[in-house]
PDB file of N, CA and C in Angstrom:
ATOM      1  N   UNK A   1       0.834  -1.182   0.000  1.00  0.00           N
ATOM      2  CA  UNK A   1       0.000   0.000   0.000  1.00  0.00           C
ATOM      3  C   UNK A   1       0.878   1.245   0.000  1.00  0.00           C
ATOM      4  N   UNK A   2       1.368   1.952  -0.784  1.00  0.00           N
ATOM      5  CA  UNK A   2       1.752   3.182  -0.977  1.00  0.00           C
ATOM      6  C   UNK A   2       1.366   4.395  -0.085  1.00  0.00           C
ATOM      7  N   UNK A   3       0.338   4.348   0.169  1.00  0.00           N
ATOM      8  CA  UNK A   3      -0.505   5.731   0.592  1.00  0.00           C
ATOM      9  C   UNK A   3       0.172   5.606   1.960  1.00  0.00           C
ATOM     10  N   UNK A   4       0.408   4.418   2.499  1.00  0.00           N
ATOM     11  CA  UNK A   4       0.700   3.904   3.842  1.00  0.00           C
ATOM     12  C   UNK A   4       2.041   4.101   4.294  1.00  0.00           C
ATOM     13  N   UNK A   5       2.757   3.538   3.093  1.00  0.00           N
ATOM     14  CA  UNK A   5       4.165   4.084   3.258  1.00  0.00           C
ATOM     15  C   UNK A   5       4.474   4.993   2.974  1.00  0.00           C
ATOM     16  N   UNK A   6       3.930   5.881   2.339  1.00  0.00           N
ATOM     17  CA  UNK A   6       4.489   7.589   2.517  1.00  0.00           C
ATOM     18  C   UNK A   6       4.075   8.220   3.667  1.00  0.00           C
ATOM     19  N   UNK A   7       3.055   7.564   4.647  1.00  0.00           N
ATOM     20  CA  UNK A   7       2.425   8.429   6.029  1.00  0.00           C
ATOM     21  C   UNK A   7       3.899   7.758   6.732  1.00  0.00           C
ATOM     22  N   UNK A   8       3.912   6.771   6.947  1.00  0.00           N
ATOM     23  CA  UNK A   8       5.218   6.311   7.594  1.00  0.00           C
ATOM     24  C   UNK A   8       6.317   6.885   7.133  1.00  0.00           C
ATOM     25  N   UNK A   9       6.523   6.884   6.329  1.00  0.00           N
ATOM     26  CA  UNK A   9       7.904   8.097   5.943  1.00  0.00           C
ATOM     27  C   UNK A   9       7.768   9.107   6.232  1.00  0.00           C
ATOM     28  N   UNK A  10       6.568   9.777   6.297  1.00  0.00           N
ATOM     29  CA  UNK A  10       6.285  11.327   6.760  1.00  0.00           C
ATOM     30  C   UNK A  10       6.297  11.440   8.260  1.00  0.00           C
ATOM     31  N   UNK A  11       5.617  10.145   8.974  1.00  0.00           N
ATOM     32  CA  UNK A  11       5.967  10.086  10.409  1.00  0.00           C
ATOM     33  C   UNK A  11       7.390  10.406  10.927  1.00  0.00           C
ATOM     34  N   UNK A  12       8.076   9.479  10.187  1.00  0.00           N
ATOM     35  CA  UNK A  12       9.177   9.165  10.519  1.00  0.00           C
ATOM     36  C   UNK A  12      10.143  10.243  10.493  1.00  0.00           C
ATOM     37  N   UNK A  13      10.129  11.159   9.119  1.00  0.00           N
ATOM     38  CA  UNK A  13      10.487  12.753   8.929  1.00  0.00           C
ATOM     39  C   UNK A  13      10.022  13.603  10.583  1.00  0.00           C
ATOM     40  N   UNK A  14       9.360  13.705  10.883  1.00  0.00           N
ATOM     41  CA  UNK A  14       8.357  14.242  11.515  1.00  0.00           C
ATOM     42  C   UNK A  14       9.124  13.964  13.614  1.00  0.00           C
ATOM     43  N   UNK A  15       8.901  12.694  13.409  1.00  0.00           N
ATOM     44  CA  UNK A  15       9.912  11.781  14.394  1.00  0.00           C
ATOM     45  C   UNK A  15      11.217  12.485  14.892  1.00  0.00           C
ATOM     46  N   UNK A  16      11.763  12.704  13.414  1.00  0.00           N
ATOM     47  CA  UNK A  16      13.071  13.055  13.643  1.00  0.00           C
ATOM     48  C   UNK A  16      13.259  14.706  13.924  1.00  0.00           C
ATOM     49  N   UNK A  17      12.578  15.135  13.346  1.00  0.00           N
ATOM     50  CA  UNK A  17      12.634  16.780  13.742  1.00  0.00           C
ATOM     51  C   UNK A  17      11.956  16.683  14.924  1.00  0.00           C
ATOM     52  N   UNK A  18      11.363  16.157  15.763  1.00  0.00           N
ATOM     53  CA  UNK A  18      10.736  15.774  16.975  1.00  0.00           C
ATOM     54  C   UNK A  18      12.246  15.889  18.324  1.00  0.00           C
ATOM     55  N   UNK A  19      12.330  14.642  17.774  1.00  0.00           N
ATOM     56  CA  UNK A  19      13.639  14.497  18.531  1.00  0.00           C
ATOM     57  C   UNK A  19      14.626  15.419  18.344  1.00  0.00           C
ATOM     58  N   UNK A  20      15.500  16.159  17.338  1.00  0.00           N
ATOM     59  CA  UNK A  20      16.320  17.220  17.218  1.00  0.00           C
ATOM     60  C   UNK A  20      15.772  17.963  17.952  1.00  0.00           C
ATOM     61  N   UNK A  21      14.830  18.685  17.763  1.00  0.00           N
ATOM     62  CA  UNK A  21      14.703  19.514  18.727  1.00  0.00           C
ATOM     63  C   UNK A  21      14.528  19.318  20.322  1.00  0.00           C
ATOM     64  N   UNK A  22      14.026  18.563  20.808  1.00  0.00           N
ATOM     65  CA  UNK A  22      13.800  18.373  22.038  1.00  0.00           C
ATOM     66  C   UNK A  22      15.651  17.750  22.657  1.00  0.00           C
ATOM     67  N   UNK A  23      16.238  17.540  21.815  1.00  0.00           N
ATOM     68  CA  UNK A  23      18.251  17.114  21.980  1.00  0.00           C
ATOM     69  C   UNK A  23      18.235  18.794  22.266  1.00  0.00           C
ATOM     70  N   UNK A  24      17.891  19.360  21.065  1.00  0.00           N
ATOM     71  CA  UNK A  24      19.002  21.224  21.065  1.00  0.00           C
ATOM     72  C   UNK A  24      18.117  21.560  22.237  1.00  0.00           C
ATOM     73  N   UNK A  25      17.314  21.452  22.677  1.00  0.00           N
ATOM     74  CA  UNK A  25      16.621  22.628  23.916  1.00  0.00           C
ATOM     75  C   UNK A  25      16.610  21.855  25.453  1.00  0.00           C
ATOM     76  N   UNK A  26      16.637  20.052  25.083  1.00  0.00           N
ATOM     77  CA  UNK A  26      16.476  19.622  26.836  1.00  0.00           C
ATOM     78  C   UNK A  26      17.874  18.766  27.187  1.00  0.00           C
ATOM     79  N   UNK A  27      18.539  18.789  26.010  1.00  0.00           N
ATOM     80  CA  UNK A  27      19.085  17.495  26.132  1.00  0.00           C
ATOM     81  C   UNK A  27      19.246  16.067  25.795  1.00  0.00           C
ATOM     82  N   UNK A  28      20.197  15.278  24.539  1.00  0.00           N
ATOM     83  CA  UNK A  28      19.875  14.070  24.632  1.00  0.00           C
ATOM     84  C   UNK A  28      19.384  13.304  25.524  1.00  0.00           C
ATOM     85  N   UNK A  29      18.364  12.484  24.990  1.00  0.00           N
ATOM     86  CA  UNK A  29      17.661  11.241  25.346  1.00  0.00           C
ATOM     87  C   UNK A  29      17.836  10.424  24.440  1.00  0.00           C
ATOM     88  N   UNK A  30      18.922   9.033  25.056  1.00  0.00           N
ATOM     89  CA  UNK A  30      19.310   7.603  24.298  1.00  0.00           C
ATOM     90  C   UNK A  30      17.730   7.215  24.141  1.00  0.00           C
ATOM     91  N   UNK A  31      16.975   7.106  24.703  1.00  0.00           N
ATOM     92  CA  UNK A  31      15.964   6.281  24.618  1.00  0.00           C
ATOM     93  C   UNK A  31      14.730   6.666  23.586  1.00  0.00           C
ATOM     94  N   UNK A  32      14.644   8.208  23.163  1.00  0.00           N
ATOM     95  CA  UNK A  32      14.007   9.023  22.101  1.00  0.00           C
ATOM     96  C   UNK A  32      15.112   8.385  20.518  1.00  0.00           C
ATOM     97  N   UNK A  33      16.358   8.309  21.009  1.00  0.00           N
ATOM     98  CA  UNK A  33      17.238   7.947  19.792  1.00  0.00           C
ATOM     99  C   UNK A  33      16.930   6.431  19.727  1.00  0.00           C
ATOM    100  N   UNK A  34      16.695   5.681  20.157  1.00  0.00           N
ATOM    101  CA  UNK A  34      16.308   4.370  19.862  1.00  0.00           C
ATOM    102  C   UNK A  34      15.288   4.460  19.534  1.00  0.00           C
ATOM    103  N   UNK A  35      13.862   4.833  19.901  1.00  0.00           N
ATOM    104  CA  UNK A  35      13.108   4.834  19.500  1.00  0.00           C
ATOM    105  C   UNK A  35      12.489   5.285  18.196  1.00  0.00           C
ATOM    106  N   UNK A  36      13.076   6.272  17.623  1.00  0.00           N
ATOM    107  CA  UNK A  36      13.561   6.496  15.893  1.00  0.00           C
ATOM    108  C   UNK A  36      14.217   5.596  15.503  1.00  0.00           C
ATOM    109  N   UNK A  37      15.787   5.187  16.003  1.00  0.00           N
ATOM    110  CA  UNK A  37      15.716   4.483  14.772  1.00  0.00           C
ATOM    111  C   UNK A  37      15.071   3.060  14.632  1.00  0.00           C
ATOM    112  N   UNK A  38      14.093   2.933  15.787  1.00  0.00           N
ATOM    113  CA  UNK A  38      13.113   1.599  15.409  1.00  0.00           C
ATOM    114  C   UNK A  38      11.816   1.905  14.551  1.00  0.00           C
ATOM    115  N   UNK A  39      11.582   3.073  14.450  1.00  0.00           N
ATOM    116  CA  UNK A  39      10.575   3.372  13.329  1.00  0.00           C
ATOM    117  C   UNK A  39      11.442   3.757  12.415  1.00  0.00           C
ATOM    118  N   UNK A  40      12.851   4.416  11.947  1.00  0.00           N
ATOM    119  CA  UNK A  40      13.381   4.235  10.876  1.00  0.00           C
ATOM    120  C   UNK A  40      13.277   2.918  10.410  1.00  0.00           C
ATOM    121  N   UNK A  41      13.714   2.131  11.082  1.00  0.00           N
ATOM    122  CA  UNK A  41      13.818   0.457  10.590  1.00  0.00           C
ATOM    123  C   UNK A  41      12.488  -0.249  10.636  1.00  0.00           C
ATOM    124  N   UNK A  42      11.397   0.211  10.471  1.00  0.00           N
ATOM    125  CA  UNK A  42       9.987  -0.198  10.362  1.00  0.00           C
ATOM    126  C   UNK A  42       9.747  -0.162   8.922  1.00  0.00           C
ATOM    127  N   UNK A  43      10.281   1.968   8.945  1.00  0.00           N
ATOM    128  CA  UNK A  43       9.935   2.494   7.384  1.00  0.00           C
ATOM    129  C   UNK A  43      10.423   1.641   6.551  1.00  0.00           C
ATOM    130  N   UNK A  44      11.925   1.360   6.753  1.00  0.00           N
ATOM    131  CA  UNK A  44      12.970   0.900   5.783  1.00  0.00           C
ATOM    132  C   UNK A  44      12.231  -0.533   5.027  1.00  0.00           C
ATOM    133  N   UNK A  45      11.669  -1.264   6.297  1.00  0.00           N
ATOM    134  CA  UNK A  45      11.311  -2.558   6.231  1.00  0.00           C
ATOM    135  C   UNK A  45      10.071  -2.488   5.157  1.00  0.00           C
ATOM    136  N   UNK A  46       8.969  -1.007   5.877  1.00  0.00           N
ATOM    137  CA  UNK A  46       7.547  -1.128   4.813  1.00  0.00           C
ATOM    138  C   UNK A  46       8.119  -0.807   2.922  1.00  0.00           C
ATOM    139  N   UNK A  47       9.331  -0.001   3.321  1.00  0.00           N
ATOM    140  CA  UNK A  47       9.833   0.292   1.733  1.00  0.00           C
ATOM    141  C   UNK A  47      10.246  -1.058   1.067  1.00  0.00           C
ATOM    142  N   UNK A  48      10.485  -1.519   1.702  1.00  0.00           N
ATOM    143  CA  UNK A  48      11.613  -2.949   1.143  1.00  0.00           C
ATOM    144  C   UNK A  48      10.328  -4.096   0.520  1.00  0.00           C
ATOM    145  N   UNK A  49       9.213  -4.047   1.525  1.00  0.00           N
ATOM    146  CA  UNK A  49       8.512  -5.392   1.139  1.00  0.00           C
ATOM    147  C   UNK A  49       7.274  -4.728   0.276  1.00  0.00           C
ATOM    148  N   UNK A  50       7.007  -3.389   0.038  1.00  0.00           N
ATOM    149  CA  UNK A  50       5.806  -2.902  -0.616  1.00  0.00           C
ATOM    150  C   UNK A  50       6.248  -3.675  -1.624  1.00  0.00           C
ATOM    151  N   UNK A  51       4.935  -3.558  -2.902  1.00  0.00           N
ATOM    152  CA  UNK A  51       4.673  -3.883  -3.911  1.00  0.00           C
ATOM    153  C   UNK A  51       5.347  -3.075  -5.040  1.00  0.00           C
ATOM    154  N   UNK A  52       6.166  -3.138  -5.971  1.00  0.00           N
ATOM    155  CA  UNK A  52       6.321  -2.549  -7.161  1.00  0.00           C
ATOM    156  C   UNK A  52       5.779  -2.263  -8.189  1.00  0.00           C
TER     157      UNK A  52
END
């Protein structure tokens, strides 16, 4: 489903400017950084097995 994996990529965009900012103003959090890159590696996964 396409429509699906571009909301997940847009999450995931979204995710990450999430986290940058809340690093530049409170402080890293390991556990905000894991937690991206386990929805990076979700996205990666929905890109890999969609349909062509």
């Amino acid at each position: 489903m396409p429509g699906s994996t571009k909301t997940m990529g847009v999450l995931t965009i979204g995710a990450l400017v999430a986290v940058t900012a809340y690093t530049v103003a409170l402080g890293s959090n390991g556990w905000l950084w894991f937690g991206w890159v386990v929805l990076g590696m979700a996205t990666l996964g929905m890109l890999a097995t969609r349909d062509t």
